[in-house]
Protein backbone atom coordinates (compact mmCIF):
# COMPACT_ATOMS: atom_id res chain seq x y z
CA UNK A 1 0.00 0.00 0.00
CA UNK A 2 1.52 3.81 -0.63
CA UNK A 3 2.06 5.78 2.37
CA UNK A 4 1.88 8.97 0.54
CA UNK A 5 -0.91 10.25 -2.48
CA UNK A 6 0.40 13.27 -4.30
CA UNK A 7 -3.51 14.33 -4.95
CA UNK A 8 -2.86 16.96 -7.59
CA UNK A 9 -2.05 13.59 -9.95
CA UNK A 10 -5.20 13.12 -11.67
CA UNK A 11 -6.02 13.95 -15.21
CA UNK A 12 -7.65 17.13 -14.07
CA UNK A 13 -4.89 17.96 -11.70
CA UNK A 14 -2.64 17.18 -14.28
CA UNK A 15 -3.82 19.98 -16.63
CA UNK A 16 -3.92 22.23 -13.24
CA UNK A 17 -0.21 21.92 -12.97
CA UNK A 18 0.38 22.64 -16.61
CA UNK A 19 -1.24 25.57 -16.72
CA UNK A 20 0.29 26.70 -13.12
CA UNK A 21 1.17 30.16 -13.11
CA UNK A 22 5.36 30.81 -13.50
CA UNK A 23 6.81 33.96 -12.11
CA UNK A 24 8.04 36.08 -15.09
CA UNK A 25 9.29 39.29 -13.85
CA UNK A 26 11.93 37.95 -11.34
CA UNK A 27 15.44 36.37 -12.21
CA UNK A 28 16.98 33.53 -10.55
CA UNK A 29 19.73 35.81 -9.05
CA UNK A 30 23.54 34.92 -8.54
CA UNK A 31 25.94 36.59 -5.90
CA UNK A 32 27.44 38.59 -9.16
CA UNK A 33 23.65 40.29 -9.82
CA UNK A 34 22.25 40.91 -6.59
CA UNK A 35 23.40 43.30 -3.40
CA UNK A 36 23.10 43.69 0.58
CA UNK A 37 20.91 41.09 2.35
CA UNK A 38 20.09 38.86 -0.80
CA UNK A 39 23.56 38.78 -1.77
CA UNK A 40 24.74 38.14 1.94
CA UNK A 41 22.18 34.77 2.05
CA UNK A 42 23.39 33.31 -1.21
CA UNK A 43 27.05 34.04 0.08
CA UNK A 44 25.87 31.72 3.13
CA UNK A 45 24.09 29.36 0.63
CA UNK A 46 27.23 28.89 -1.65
CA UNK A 47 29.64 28.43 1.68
CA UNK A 48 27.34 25.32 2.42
CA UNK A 49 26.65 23.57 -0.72
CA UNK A 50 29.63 25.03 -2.81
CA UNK A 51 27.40 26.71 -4.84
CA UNK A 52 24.06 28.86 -5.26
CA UNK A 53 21.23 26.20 -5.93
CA UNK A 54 18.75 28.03 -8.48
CA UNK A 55 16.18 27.93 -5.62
CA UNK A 56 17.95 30.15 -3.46
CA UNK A 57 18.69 32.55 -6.31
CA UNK A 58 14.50 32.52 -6.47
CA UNK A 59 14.02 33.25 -2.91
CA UNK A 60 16.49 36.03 -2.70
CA UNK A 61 14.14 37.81 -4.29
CA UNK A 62 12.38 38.36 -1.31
CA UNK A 63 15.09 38.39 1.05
CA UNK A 64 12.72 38.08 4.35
CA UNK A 65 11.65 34.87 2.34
CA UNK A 66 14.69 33.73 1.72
CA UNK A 67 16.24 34.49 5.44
CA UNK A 68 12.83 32.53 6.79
CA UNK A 69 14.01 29.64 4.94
CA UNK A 70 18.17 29.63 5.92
CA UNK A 71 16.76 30.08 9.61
CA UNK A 72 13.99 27.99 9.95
CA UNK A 73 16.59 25.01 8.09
CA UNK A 74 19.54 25.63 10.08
CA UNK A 75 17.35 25.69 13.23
CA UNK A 76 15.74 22.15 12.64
CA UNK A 77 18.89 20.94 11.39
CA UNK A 78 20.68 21.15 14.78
CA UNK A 79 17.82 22.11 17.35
CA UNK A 80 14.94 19.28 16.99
CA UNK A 81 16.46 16.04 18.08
CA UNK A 82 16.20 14.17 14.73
CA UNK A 83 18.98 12.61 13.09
CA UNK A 84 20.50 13.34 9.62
CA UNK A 85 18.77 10.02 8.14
CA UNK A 86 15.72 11.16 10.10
CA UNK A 87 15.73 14.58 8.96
CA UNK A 88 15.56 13.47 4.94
CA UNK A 89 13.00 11.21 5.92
CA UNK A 90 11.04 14.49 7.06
CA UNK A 91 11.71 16.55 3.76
CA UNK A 92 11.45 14.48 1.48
CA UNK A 93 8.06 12.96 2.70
CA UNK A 94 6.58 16.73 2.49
CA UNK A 95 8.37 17.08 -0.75
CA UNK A 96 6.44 13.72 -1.80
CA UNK A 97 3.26 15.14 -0.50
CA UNK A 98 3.56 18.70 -2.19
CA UNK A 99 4.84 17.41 -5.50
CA UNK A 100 8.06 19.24 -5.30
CA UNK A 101 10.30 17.68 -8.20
CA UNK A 102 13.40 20.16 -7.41
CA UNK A 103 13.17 19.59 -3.55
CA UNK A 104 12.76 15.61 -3.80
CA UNK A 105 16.00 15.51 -6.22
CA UNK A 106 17.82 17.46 -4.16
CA UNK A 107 17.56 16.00 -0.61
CA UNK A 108 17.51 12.92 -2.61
CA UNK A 109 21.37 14.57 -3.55
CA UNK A 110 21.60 15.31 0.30
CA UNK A 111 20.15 12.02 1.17
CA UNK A 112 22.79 10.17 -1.10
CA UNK A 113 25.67 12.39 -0.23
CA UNK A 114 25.25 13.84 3.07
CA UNK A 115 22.99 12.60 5.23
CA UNK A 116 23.85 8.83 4.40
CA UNK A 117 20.57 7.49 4.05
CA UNK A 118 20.00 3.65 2.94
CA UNK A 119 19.19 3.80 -0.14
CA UNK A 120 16.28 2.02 0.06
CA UNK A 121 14.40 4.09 2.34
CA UNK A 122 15.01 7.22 -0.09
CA UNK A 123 14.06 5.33 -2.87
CA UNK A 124 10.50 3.91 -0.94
CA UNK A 125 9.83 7.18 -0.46
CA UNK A 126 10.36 8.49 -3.94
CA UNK A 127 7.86 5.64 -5.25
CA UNK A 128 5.42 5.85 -2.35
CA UNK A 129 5.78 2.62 -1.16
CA UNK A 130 6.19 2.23 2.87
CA UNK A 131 9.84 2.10 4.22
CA UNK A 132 11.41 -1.27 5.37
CA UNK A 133 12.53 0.50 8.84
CA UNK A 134 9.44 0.20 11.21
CA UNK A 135 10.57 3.48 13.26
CA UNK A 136 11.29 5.27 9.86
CA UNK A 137 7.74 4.54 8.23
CA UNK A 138 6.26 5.32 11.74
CA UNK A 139 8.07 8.90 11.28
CA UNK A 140 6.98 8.98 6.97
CA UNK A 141 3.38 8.51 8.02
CA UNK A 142 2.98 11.07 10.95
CA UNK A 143 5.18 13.75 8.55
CA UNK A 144 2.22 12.77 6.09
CA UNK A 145 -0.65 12.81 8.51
CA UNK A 146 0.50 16.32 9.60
CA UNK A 147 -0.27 17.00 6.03
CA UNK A 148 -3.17 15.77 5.22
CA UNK A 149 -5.21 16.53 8.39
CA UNK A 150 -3.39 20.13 8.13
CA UNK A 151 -1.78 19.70 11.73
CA UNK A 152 -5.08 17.77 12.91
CA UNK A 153 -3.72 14.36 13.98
CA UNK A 154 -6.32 12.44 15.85
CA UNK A 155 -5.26 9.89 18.77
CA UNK A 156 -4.63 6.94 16.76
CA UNK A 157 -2.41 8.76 14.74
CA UNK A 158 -0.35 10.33 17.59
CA UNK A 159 -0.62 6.72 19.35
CA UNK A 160 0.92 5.37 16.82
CA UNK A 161 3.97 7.70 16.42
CA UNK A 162 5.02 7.08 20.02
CA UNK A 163 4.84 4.11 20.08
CA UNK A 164 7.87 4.05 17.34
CA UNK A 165 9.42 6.25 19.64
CA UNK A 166 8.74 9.46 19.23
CA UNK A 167 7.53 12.20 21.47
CA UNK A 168 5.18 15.40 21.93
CA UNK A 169 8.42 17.49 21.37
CA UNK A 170 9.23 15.69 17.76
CA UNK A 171 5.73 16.16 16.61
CA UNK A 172 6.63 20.44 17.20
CA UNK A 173 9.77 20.10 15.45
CA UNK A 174 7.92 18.63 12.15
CA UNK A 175 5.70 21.19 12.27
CA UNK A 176 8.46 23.66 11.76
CA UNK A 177 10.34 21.10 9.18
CA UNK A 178 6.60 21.08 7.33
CA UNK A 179 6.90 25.34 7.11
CA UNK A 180 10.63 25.71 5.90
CA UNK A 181 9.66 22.64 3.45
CA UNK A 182 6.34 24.36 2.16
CA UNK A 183 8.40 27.87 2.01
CA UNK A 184 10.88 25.89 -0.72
CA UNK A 185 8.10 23.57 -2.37
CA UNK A 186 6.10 26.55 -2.95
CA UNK A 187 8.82 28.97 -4.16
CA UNK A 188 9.90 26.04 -6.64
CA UNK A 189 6.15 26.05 -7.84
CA UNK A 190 5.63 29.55 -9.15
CA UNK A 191 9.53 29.39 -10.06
CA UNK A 192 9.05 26.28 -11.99
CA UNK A 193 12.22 26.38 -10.43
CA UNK A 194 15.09 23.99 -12.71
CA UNK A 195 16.89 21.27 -11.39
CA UNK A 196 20.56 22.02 -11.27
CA UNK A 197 22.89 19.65 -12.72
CA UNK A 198 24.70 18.76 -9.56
CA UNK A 199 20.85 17.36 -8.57
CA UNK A 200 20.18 16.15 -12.23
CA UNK A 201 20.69 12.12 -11.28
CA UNK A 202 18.44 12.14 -8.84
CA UNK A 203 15.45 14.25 -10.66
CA UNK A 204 12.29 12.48 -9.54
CA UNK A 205 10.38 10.80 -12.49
CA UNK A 206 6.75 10.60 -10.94
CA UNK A 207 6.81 14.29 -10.67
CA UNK A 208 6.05 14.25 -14.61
């Protein structure tokens, strides 16, 4: 059975996302064409990755947007108890749920490179099929719960991520991984945002 239903997949949702609106008036900027605050953030962006992903070069264009984002990621990346592999489980479950083709190839990338995840957990989740680690699916399913009962879970739900072992605390800290993933997902959707080559083996087919 799939743990996760990208709903906008139907024929009808299907001709909704080809006809999505595409921001035309804003570049994807670089550190060379931008200045002060946005230029300072894709400085920090480049010193992390080794280079300016095209989504940040989106989201500079709002630099309270794109400062949101760098805050709200660094915070959950050290502050909210979750490991590396647990952390991509997180994303890329909301990235799943929100359709996000640049955001599921790249923390697939960060998955594959960084974080160290088994592959076959990254790859369940990319085909929406549950995830041979009990804990990990347990953590998959409440991420998409959150989701789909917009921050509503009932007390089987919650019942059921404890008893993987989980806490009150970690169901706060996905709430905040949910907003700094919905802040990229969404910038990548009126960006139609590209995938950049360092991502390109890892672009996620069922987003077409």
């Amino acid at each position: 059975m799939s743990i996760f239903v990208v709903s906008q997949v139907d024929d009808s949702g299907a001709t909704a996302m080809s006809n999505a609106y595409a921001i035309k008036d804003l570049p994807f900027l670089t550190i060379e064409t931008t200045a002060g605050k946005a230029r300072s953030l894709l400085e920090s962006a480049k010193r992390q990755m080794g280079f300016v992903p095209k989504m940040y070069g989106a989201m500079a264009n709002e630099p309270a947007l794109c400062e949101a984002y760098a805050s709200g990621y660094a915070a959950f990346r050290q502050e909210c108890r979750f490991t590396p592999l647990e952390q991509e489980v997180i994303f890329l479950a909301v990235s799943h749920w929100n359709g996000c083709n640049y955001c599921m190839a790249a923390h697939s990338f960060v998955a594959d490179k960084m974080s160290k995840v088994p592959p076959d957990v990254t790859e369940a989740i990319r085909d929406g099929r549950p995830i041979p680690d009990g804990k990990l699916q347990a953590l998959a399913e409440f991420t998409r719960v959150m989701l789909e009962k917009r921050g509503r879970p009932d007390e089987t739900d919650a019942r059921a991520f404890f008893a993987a072992g989980y806490d009150e605390k970690n169901i706060l800290g996905i709430i905040l991984a949910i907003s700094v993933k919905t802040i990229s997902n969404y910038t990548n959707h009126v960006f139609h945002t590209p995938v950049d080559e360092v991502f390109q083996d890892r672009v996620w087919p069922s987003a077409a």
